[in-house]
C-alpha atoms as a PDB file:
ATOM      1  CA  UNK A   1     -21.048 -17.656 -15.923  1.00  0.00           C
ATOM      2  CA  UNK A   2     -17.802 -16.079 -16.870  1.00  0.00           C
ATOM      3  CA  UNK A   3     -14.581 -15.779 -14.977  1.00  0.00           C
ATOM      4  CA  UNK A   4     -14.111 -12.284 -13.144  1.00  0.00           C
ATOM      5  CA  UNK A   5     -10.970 -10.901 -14.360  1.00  0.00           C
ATOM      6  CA  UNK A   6      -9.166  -9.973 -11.259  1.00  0.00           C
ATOM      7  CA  UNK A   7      -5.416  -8.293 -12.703  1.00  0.00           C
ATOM      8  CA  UNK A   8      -5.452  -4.559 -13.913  1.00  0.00           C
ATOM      9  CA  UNK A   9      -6.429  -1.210 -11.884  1.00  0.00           C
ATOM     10  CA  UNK A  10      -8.896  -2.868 -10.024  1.00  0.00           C
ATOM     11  CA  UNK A  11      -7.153  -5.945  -8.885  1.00  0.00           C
ATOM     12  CA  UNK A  12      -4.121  -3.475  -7.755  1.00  0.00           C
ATOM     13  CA  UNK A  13      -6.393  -1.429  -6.279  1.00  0.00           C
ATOM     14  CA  UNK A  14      -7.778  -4.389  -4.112  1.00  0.00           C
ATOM     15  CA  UNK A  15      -4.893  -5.689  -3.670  1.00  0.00           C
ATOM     16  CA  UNK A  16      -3.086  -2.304  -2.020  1.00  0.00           C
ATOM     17  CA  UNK A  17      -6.483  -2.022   0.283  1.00  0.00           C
ATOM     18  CA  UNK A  18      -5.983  -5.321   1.830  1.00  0.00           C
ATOM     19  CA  UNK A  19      -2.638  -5.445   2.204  1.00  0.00           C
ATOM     20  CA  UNK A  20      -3.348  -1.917   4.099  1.00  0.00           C
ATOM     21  CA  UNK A  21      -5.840  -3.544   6.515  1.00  0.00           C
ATOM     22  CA  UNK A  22      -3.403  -6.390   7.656  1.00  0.00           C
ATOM     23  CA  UNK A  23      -0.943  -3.967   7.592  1.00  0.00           C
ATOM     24  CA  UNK A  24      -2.995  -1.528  10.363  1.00  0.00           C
ATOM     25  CA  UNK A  25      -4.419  -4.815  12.459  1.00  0.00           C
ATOM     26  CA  UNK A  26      -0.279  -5.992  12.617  1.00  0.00           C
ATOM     27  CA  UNK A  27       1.211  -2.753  13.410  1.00  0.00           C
ATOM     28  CA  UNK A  28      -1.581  -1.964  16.103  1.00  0.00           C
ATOM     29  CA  UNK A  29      -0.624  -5.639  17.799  1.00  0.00           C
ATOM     30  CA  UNK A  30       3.200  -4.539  17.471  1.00  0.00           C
ATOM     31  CA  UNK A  31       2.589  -0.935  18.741  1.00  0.00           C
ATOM     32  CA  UNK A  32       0.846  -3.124  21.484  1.00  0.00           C
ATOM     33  CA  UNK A  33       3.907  -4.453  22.642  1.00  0.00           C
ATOM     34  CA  UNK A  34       5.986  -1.707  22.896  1.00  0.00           C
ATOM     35  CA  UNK A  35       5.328  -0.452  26.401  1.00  0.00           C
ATOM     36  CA  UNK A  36       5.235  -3.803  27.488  1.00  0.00           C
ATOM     37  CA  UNK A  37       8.586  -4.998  25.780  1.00  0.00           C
ATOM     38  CA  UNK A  38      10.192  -6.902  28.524  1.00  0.00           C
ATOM     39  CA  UNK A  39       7.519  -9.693  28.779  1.00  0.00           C
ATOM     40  CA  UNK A  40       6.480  -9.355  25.031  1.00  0.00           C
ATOM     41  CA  UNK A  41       9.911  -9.238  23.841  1.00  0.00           C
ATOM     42  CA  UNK A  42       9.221 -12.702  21.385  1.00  0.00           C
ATOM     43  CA  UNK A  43       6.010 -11.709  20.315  1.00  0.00           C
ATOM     44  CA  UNK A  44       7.290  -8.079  19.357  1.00  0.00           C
ATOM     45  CA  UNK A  45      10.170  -9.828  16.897  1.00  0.00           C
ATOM     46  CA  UNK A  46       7.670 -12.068  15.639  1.00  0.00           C
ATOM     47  CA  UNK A  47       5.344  -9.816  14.366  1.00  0.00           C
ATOM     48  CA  UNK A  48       8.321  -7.765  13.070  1.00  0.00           C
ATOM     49  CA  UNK A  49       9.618 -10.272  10.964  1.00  0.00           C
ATOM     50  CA  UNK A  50       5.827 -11.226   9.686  1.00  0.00           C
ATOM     51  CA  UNK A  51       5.494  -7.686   8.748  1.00  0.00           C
ATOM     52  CA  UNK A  52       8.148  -8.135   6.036  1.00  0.00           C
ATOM     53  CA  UNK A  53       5.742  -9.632   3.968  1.00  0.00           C
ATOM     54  CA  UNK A  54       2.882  -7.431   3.695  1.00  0.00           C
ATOM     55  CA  UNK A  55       5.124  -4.396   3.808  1.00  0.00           C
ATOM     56  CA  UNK A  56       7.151  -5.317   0.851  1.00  0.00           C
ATOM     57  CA  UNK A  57       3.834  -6.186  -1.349  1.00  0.00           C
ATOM     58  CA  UNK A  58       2.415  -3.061   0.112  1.00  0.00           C
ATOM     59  CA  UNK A  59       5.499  -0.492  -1.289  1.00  0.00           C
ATOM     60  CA  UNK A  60       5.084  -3.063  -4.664  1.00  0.00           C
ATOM     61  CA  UNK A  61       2.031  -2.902  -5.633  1.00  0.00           C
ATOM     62  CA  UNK A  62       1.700   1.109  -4.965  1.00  0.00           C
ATOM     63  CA  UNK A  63       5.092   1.706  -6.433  1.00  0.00           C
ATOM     64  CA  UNK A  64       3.265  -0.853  -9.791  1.00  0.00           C
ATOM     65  CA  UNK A  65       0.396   1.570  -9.352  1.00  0.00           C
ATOM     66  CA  UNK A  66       2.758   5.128  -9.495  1.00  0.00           C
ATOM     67  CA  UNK A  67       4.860   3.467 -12.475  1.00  0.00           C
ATOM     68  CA  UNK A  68       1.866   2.166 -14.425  1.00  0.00           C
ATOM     69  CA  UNK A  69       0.555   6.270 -13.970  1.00  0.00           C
ATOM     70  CA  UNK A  70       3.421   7.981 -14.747  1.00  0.00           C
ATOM     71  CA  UNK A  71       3.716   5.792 -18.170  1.00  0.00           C
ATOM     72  CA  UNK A  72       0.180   6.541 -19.253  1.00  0.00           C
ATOM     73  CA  UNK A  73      -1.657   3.267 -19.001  1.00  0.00           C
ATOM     74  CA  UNK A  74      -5.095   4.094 -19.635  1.00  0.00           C
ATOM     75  CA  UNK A  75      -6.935   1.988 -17.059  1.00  0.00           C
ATOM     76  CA  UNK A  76      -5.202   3.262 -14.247  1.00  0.00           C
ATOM     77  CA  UNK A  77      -5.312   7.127 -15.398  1.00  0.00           C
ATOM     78  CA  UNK A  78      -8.972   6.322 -15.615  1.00  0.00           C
ATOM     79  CA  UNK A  79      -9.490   4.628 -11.856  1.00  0.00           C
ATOM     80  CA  UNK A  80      -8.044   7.547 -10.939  1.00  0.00           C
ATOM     81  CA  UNK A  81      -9.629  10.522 -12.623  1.00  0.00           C
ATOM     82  CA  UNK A  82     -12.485  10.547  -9.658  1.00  0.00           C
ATOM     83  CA  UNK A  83      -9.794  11.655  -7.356  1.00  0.00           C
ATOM     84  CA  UNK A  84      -7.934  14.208  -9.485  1.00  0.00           C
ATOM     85  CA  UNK A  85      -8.471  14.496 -12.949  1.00  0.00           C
ATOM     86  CA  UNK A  86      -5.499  14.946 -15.502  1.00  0.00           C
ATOM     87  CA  UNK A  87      -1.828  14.313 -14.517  1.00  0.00           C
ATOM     88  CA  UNK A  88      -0.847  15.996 -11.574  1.00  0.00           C
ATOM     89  CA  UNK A  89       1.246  18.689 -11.105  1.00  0.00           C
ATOM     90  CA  UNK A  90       5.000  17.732  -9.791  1.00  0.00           C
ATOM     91  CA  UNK A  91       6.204  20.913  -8.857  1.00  0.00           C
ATOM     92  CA  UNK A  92       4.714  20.622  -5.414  1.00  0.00           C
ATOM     93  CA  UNK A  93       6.047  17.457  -4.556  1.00  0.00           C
ATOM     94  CA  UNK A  94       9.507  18.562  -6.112  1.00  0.00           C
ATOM     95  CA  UNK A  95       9.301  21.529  -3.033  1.00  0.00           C
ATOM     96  CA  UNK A  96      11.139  20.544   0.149  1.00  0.00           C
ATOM     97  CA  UNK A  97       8.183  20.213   3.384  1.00  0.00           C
ATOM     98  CA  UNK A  98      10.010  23.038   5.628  1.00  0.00           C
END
């Protein structure tokens, strides 16, 4: 039985979904705490200083994902083409959101 590669598009890919599922299950705990900050006030820094972690590899491995793109690396123009074939356009991003 060979060894499932798991690096490339697909591992990034994977790797940005799960970090987005802790990500929602921490902030909904720490959005939990808010109203009730005066007896939760440790468990609200806590979870603020454990969501360091996961938000940092979050913002990595999508900024990886938007560099790897932009540079015209096949397999991740490719795991992409579903969503939106060709290279996007960047004159609407480059428009202020008024």
């Amino acid at each position: 039985m060979a060894a499932r590669r798991s690096g490339g598009a697909e591992g990034n890919e994977r790797l940005t979904a799960i970090t987005g599922a802790v990500l929602l299950v921490l902030l909904a705990v720490e959005g939990y705490t808010i109203p009730r900050i005066g007896r939760l006030l440790t468990l609200h820094v806590f979870l603020g200083m454990l969501l360091l972690g996961p938000v940092t590899l979050k913002a990595g491995s999508v900024l990886y994902r938007f560099a790897r793109y932009y540079t015209g690396s096949e397999p991740y123009r490719r795991s992409s083409a579903a969503v939106a074939p060709g290279w996007p356009c960047w004159s609407p991003r480059s428009w202020p959101a008024w």
